[in-house]
Protein backbone atom coordinates (compact mmCIF):
# COMPACT_ATOMS: atom_id res chain seq x y z
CA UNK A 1 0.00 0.00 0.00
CA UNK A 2 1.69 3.29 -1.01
CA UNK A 3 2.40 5.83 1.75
CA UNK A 4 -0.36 8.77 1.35
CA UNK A 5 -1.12 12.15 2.83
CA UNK A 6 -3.17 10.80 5.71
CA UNK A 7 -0.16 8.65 6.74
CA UNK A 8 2.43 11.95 6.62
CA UNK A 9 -0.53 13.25 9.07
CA UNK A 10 -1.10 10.87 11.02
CA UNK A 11 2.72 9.88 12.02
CA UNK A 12 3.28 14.13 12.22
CA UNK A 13 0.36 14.48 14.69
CA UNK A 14 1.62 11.92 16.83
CA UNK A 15 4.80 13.98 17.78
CA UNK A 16 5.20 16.03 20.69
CA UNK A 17 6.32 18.86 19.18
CA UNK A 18 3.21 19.36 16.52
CA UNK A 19 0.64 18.57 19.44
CA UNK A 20 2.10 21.62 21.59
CA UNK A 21 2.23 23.57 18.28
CA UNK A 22 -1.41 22.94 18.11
CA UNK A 23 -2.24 23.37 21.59
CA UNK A 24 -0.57 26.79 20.98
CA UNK A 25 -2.12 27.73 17.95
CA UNK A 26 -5.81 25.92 17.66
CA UNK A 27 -6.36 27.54 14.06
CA UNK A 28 -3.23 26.23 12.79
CA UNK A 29 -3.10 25.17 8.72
CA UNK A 30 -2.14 21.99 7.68
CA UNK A 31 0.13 21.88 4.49
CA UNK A 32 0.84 18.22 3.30
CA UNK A 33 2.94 17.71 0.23
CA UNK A 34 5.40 15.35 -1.40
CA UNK A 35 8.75 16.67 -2.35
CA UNK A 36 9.96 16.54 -5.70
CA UNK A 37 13.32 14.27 -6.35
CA UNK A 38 15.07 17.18 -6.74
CA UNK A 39 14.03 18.66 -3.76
CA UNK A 40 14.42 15.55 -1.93
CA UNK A 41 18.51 15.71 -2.99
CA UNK A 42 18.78 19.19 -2.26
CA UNK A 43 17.72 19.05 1.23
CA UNK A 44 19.42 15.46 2.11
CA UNK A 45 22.53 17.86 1.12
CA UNK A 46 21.32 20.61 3.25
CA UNK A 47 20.91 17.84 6.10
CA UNK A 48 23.84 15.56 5.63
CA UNK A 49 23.72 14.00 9.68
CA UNK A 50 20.22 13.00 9.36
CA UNK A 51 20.06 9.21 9.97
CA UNK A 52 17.22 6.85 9.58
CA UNK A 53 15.54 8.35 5.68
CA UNK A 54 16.18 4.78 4.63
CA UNK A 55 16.29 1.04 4.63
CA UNK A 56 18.63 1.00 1.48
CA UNK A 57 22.49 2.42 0.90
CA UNK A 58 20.70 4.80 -1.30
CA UNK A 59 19.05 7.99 -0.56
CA UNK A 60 15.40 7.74 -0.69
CA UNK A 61 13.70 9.34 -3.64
CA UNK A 62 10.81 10.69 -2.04
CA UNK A 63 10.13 12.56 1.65
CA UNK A 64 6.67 13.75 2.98
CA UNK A 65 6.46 17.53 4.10
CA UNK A 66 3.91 18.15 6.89
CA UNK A 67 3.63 22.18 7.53
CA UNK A 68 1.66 22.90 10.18
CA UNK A 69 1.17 27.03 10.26
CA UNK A 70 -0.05 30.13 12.23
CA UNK A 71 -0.69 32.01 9.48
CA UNK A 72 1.71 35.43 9.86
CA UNK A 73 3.77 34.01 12.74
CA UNK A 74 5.50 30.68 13.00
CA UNK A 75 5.30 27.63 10.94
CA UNK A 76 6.28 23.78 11.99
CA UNK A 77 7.88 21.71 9.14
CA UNK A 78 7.95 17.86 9.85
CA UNK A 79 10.41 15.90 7.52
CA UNK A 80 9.04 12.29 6.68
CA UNK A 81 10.50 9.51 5.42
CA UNK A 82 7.80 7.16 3.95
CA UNK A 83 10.27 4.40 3.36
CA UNK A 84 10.55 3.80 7.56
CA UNK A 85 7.30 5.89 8.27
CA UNK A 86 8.68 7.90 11.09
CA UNK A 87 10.24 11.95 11.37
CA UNK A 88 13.51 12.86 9.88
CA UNK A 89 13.45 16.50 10.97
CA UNK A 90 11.34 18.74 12.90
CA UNK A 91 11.90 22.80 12.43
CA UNK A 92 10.34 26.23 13.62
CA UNK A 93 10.39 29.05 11.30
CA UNK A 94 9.40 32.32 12.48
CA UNK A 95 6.54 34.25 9.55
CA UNK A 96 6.72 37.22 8.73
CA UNK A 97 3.17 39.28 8.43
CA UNK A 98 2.14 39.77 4.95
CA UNK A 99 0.79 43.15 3.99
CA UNK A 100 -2.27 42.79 1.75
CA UNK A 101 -2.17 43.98 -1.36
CA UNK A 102 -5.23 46.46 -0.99
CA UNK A 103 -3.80 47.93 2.31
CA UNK A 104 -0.85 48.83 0.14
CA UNK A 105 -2.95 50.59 -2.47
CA UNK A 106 -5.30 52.71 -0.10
CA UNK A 107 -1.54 53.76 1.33
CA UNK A 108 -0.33 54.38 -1.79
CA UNK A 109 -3.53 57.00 -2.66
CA UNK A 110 -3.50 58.68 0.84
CA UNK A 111 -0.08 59.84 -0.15
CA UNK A 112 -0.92 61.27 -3.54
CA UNK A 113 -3.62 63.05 -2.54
């Protein structure tokens, strides 16, 4: 049975660290998507101590990302490996706060006029 977005979820929800982001954050967003090959190489480069992405000598082709995010102030990013189902990297970014687009226009004509 191939690995699928409700497995990325379910193994990410079962860490600590995503159930006391959502504790903290009870509207958080869910993001679920499956890297890209390229991607995948790219960050095992970025990440060359992380152990455990595989059952073979070769790097895996494919890893699960599970973003969980407080839209305009931190986001959670859970690594996944779906070839041994379980977390190969957990990270807290900081967001910045977007400035809408029509907030910049009304601005934009309060300083012309």
């Amino acid at each position: 049975m191939p690995f699928s977005e409700d497995d990325a979820v379910e193994i990410a929800s079962a860490t600590k660290e995503a159930q006391a982001f959502e504790a903290k954050h009870p509207d958080c967003v869910w993001n679920v998507e499956k890297m890209k090959p390229k991607d995948v190489d790219t960050w095992i480069k970025k990440h060359p101590k992380v152990t455990g992405l595989t059952t073979k000598p070769t790097p895996p082709k494919a890893l699960w990302l599970v973003e969980i995010e407080e839209l305009d102030t931190e986001k959670l990013v859970i690594v996944i490996s779906p070839e041994t189902k379980k977390v190969a990297d957990i990270t807290t970014e900081k967001l910045e706060a977007e400035v809408e687009e029509e907030e910049e226009e009304t601005a934009e004509e309060e300083e012309t006029e």
